[in-house]
Protein backbone atom coordinates (compact mmCIF):
# COMPACT_ATOMS: atom_id res chain seq x y z
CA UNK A 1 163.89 141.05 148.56
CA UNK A 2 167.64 139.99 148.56
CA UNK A 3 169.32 140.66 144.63
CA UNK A 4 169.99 137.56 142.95
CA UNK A 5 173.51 139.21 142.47
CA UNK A 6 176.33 140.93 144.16
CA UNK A 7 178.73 142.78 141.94
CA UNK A 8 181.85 143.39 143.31
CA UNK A 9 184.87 145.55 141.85
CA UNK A 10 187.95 145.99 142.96
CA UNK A 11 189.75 149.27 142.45
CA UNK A 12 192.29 151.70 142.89
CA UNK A 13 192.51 154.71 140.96
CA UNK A 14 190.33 153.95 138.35
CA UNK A 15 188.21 157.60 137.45
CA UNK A 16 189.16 157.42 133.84
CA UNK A 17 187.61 153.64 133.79
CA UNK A 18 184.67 153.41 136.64
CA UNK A 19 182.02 155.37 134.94
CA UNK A 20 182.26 153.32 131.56
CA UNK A 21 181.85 150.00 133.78
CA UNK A 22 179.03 151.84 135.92
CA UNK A 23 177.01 152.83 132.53
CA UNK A 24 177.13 149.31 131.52
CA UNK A 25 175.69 148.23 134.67
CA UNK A 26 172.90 149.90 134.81
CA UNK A 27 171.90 149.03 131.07
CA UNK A 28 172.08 145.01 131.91
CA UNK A 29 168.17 143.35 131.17
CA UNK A 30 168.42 142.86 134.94
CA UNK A 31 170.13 145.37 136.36
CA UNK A 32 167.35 146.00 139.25
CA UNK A 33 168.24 142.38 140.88
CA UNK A 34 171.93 143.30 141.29
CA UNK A 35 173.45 145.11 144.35
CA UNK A 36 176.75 146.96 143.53
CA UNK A 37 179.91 146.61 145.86
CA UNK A 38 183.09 148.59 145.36
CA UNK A 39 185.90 147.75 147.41
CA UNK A 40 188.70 150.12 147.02
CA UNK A 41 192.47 150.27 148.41
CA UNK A 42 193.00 154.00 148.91
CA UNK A 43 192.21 155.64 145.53
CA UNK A 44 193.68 159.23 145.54
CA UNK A 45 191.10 160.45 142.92
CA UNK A 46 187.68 160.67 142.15
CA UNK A 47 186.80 156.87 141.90
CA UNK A 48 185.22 156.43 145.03
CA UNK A 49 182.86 159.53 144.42
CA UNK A 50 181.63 158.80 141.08
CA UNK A 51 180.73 154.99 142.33
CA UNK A 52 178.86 156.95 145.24
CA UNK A 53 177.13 159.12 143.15
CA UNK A 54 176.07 156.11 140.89
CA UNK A 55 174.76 155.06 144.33
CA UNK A 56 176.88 151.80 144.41
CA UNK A 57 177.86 150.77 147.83
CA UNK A 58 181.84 151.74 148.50
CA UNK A 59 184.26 149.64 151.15
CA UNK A 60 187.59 150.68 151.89
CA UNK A 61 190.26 148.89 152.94
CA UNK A 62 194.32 150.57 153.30
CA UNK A 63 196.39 150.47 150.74
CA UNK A 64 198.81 148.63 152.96
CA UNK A 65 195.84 145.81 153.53
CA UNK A 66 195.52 145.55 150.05
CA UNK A 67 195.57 141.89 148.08
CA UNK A 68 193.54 140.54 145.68
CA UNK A 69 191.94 137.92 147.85
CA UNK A 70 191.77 139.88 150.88
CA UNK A 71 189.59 142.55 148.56
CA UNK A 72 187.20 139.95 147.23
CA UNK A 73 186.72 138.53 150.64
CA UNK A 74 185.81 141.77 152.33
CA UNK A 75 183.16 142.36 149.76
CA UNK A 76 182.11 139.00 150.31
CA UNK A 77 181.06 139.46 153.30
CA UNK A 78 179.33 142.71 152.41
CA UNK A 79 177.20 140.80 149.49
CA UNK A 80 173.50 139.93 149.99
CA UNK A 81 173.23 138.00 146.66
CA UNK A 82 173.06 134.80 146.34
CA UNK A 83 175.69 135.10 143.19
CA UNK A 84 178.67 136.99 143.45
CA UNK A 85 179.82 138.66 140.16
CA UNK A 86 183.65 139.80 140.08
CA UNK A 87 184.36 142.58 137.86
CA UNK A 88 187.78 144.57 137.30
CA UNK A 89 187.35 148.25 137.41
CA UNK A 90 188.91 148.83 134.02
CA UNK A 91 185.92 146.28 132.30
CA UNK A 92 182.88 147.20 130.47
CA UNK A 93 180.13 144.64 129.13
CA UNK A 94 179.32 145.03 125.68
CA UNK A 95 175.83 143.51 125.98
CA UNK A 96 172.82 144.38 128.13
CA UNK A 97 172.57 140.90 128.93
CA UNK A 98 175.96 139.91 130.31
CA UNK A 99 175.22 139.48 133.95
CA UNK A 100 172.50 137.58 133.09
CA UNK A 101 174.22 135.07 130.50
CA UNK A 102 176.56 134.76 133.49
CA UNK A 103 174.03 133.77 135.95
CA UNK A 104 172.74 131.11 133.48
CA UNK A 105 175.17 128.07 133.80
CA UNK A 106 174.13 127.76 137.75
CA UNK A 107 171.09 126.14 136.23
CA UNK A 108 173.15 123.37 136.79
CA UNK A 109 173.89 122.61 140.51
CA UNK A 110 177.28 120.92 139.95
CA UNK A 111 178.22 124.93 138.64
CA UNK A 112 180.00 126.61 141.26
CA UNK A 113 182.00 129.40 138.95
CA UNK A 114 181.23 130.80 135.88
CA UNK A 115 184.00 133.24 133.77
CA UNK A 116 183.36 134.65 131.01
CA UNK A 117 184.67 135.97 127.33
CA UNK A 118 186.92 138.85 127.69
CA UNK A 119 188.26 141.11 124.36
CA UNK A 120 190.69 143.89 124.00
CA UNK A 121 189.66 147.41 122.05
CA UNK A 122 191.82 149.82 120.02
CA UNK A 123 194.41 150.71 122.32
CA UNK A 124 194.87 146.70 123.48
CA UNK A 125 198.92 145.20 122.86
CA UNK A 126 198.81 143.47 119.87
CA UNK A 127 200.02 140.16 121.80
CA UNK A 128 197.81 140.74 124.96
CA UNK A 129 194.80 140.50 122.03
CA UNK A 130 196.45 136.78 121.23
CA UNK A 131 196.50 135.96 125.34
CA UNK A 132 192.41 136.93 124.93
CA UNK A 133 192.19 134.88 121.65
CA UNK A 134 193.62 131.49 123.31
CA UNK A 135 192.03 132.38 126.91
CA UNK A 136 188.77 133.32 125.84
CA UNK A 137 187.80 131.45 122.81
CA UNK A 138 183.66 132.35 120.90
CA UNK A 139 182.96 128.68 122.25
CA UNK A 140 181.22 128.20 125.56
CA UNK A 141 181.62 124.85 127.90
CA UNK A 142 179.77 124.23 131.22
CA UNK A 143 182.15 121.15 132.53
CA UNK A 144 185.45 122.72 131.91
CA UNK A 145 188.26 120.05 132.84
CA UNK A 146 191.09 122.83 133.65
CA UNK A 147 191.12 125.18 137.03
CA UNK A 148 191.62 128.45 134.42
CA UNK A 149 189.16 131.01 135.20
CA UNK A 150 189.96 135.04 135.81
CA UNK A 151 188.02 137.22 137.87
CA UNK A 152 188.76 140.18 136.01
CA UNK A 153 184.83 138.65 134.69
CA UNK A 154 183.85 135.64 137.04
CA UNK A 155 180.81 134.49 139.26
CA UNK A 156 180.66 131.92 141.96
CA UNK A 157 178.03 130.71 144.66
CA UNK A 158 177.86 132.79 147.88
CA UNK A 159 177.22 129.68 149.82
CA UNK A 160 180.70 127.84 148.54
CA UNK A 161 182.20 130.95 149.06
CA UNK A 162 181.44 130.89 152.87
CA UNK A 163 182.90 127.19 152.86
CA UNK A 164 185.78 128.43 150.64
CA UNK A 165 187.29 132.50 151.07
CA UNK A 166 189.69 132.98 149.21
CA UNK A 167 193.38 133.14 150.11
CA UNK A 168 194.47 136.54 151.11
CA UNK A 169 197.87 136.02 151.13
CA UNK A 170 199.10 135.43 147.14
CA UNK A 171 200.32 137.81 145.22
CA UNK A 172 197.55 137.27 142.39
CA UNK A 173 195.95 134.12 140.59
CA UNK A 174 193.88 134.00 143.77
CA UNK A 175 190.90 132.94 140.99
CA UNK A 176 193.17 129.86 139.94
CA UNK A 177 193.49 129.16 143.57
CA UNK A 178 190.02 129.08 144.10
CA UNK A 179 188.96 127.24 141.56
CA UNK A 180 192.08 124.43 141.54
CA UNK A 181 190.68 123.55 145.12
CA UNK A 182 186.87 123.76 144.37
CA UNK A 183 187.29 121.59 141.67
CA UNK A 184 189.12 119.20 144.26
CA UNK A 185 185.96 119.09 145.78
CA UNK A 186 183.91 118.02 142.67
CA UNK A 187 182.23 121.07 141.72
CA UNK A 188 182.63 121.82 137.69
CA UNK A 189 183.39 125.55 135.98
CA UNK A 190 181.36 126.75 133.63
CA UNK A 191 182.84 129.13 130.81
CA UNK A 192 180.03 131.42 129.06
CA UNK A 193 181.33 133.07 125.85
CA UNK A 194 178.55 135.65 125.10
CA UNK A 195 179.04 137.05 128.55
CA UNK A 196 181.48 139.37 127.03
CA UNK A 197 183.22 142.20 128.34
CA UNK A 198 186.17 144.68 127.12
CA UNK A 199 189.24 144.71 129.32
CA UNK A 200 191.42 148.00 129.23
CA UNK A 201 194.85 147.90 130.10
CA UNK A 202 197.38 150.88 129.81
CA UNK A 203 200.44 149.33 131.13
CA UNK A 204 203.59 150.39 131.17
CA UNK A 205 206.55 148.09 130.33
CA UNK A 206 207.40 148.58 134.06
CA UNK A 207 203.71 147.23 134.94
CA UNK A 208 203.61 144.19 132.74
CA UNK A 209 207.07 142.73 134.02
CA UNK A 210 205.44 142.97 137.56
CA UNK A 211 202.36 141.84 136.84
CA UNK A 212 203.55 138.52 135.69
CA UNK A 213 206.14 138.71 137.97
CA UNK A 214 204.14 138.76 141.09
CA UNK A 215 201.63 136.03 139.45
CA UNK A 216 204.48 133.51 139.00
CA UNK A 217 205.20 134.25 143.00
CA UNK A 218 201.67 132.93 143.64
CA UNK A 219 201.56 130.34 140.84
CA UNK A 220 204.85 129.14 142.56
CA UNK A 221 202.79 128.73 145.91
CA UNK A 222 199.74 127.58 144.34
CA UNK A 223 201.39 124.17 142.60
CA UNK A 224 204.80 124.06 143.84
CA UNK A 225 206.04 121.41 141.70
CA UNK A 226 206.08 123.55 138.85
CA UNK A 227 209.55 125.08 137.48
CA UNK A 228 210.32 127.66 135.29
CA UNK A 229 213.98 128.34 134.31
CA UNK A 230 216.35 130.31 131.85
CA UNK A 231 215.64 127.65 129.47
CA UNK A 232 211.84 128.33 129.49
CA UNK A 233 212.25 131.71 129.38
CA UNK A 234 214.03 132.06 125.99
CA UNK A 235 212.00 129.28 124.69
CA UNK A 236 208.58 131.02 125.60
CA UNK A 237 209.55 134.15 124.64
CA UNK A 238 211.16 133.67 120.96
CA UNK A 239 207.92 131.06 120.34
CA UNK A 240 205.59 133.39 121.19
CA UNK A 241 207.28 136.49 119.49
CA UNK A 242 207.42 134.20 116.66
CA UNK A 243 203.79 133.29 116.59
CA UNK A 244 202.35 136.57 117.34
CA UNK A 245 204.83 137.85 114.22
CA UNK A 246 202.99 135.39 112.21
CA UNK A 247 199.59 136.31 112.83
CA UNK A 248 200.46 139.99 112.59
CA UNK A 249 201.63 139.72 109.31
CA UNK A 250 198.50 137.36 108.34
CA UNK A 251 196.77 140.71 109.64
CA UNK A 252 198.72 143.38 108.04
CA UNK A 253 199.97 144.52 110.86
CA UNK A 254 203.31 143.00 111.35
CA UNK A 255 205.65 146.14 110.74
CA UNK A 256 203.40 148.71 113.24
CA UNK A 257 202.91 145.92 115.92
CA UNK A 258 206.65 144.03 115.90
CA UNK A 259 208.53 146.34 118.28
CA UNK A 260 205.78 145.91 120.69
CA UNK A 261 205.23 141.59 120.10
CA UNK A 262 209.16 141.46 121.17
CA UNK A 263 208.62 143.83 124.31
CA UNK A 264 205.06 142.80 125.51
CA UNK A 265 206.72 139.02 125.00
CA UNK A 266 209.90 139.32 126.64
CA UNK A 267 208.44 141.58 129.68
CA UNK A 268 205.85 138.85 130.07
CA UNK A 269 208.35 135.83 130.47
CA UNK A 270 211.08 137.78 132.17
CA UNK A 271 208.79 138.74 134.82
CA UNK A 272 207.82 135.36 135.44
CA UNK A 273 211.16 134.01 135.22
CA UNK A 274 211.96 136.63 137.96
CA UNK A 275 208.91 136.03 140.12
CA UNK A 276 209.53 131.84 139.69
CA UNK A 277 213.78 133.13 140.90
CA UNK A 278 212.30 134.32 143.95
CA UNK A 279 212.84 132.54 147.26
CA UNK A 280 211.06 134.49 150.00
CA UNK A 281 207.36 134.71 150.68
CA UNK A 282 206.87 138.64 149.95
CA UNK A 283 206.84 140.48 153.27
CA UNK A 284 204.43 143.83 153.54
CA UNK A 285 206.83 146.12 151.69
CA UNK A 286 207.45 143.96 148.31
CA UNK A 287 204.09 142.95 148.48
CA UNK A 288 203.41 147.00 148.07
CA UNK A 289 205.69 147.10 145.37
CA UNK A 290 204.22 144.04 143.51
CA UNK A 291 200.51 145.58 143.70
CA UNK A 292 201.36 149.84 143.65
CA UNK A 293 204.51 149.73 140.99
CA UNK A 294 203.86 153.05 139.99
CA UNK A 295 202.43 154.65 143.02
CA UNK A 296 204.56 153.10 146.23
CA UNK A 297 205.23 156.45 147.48
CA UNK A 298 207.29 157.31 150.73
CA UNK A 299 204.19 158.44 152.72
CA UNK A 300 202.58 155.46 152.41
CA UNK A 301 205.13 153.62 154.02
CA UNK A 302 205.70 155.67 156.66
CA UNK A 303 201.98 155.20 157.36
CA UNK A 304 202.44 151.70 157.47
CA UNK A 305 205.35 151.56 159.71
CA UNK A 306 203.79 154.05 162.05
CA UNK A 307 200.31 151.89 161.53
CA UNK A 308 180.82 135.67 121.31
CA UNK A 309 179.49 134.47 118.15
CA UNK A 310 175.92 133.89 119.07
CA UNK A 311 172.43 134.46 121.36
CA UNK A 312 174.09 137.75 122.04
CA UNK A 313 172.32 140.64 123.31
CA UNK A 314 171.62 143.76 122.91
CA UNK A 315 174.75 145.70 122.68
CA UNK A 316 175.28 148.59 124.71
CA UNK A 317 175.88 152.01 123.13
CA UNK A 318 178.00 154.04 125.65
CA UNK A 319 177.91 157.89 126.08
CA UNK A 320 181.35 158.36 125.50
């Protein structure tokens, strides 16, 4: 019998995460109707082997292959479910019921994506816990008017999926892609709050710039008309230094967390401001620098030029 589900994760490097996310899996209420896809770009440790020995199905595509679309298609097309469940490697439910709560809105056949609530834990930025605030709010709604959706924690049909790939050649935001032109086609997004997971990033200062650097390259592709100058820059970074100040010292926390609002804040705007400054579409090599900042090493390269609030769940107590 075919799973209802397909779970796919994306990865690269990710041993200190995977096994966390794989725990979780296996604890969901219907865990023996999903099929597990990883799809991973070259990881030089042990992630591939400890999805393997989970007995989750592993893809690889080069490093030099790698985008976000490109990665979700190829596991795509490797998916038997009739659902296809996007996960980040560096998530981890916090219910035994979250793949289930997410399957729920495509009760309704207008449904063709469903994201759902994302949180931060103790080591999360102080203003990347205010994006996941205003992102991801305890509230649920099934007819969402706006394209937003991340598949960090995201399901869509298999079916519109075949009708609709997604783009393989943005730098990111391929989700917002997606979704901008499914709704285009009349289909509605569904946003389920008690399908909660934790999202872990350990980013560098070097890793946020270029993360919303490269995501302002695709937004600028994605809807064109949209500008982002100096101007918005300063004025998006002191408002939301200012804001998150406030709220930190409503929480107690303003004097620990300050030094890191006015970083987190600036790196986040500059980076977009530099992504929205640039002209060219990204040829192979940036593109390697956009998704491997830390680990675009010399070898590779040369390989390339020679080649919620309630009706929660049970939560999930982890080993470690």
């Amino acid at each position: 019998m075919s799973p209802i589900c397909t779970l796919i994760i994306r990865s690269y490097n990710e041993q200190k995460h995977i096994g966390k996310l794989l725990e979780g899996i296996k604890k969901q209420s219907i865990y023996n109707q999903v099929e597990v896809i990883l799809v991973d770009s070259g990881s030089t440790d042990q992630t591939a082997a400890i999805a393997r020995e989970a007995g989750v199905t592993v893809v690889n595509i080069n490093p030099e292959d790698f985008s976000f679309g490109r990665a979700l298609n190829v596991g795509c097309k490797h998916a038997k479910g009739k659902f296809l469940l996007f996960a980040s490697a560096h998530v981890y439910p916090l219910y035994t019921d979250w793949i289930e709560k997410m399957v729920k809105p495509f009760e309704k056949e207008k449904v063709a994506l469903t994201y759902g609530r994302q949180v931060g834990n103790e080591i999360t930025k102080y203003s990347e816990e205010q994006l996941f605030k205003k992102w991801f709010p305890d509230k649920s709604n099934y007819d969402q008017k706006i394209p937003f959706c991340n598949n960090a924690n995201a399901m869509i049909r298999k079916s519109l999926w075949e009708e609709l790939p997604y783009d393989e050649e943005l730098t990111g935001l391929e989700d917002l892609d997606w979704a901008t032109k499914i709704m285009q086609k009349g289909h509605a997004i569904a946003y389920e709050a008690t399908a909660t997971i934790v999202h872990v990033h350990e980013e560098t200062p070097a890793r946020i710039k270029n993360r919303y650097r490269r995501e302002a390259v695709a937004l600028k592709n994605i809807y064109p008309d949209e500008k982002f100058n100096f101007f918005t820059f300063l004025r998006l970074s002191i408002g939301n230094i200012w804001s998150d100040s406030v709220h930190a010292l409503h929480d107690g926390k303003f004097i620990k967390e300050f030094r890191f609002i006015v970083i987190f804040r600036t790196l986040q705007f500059w980076g977009t401001y530099k992504g929205y400054r640039q002209q060219a579409v990204p040829d192979e090599t940036l593109r390697m620098r956009f998704y491997y900042p830390n680990d675009f090493k010399d070898k590779l390269f040369k390989k390339k030029t020679e080649k919620v609030t309630s009706n929660l769940g049970e939560k999930i107590v982890y080993s470690s």
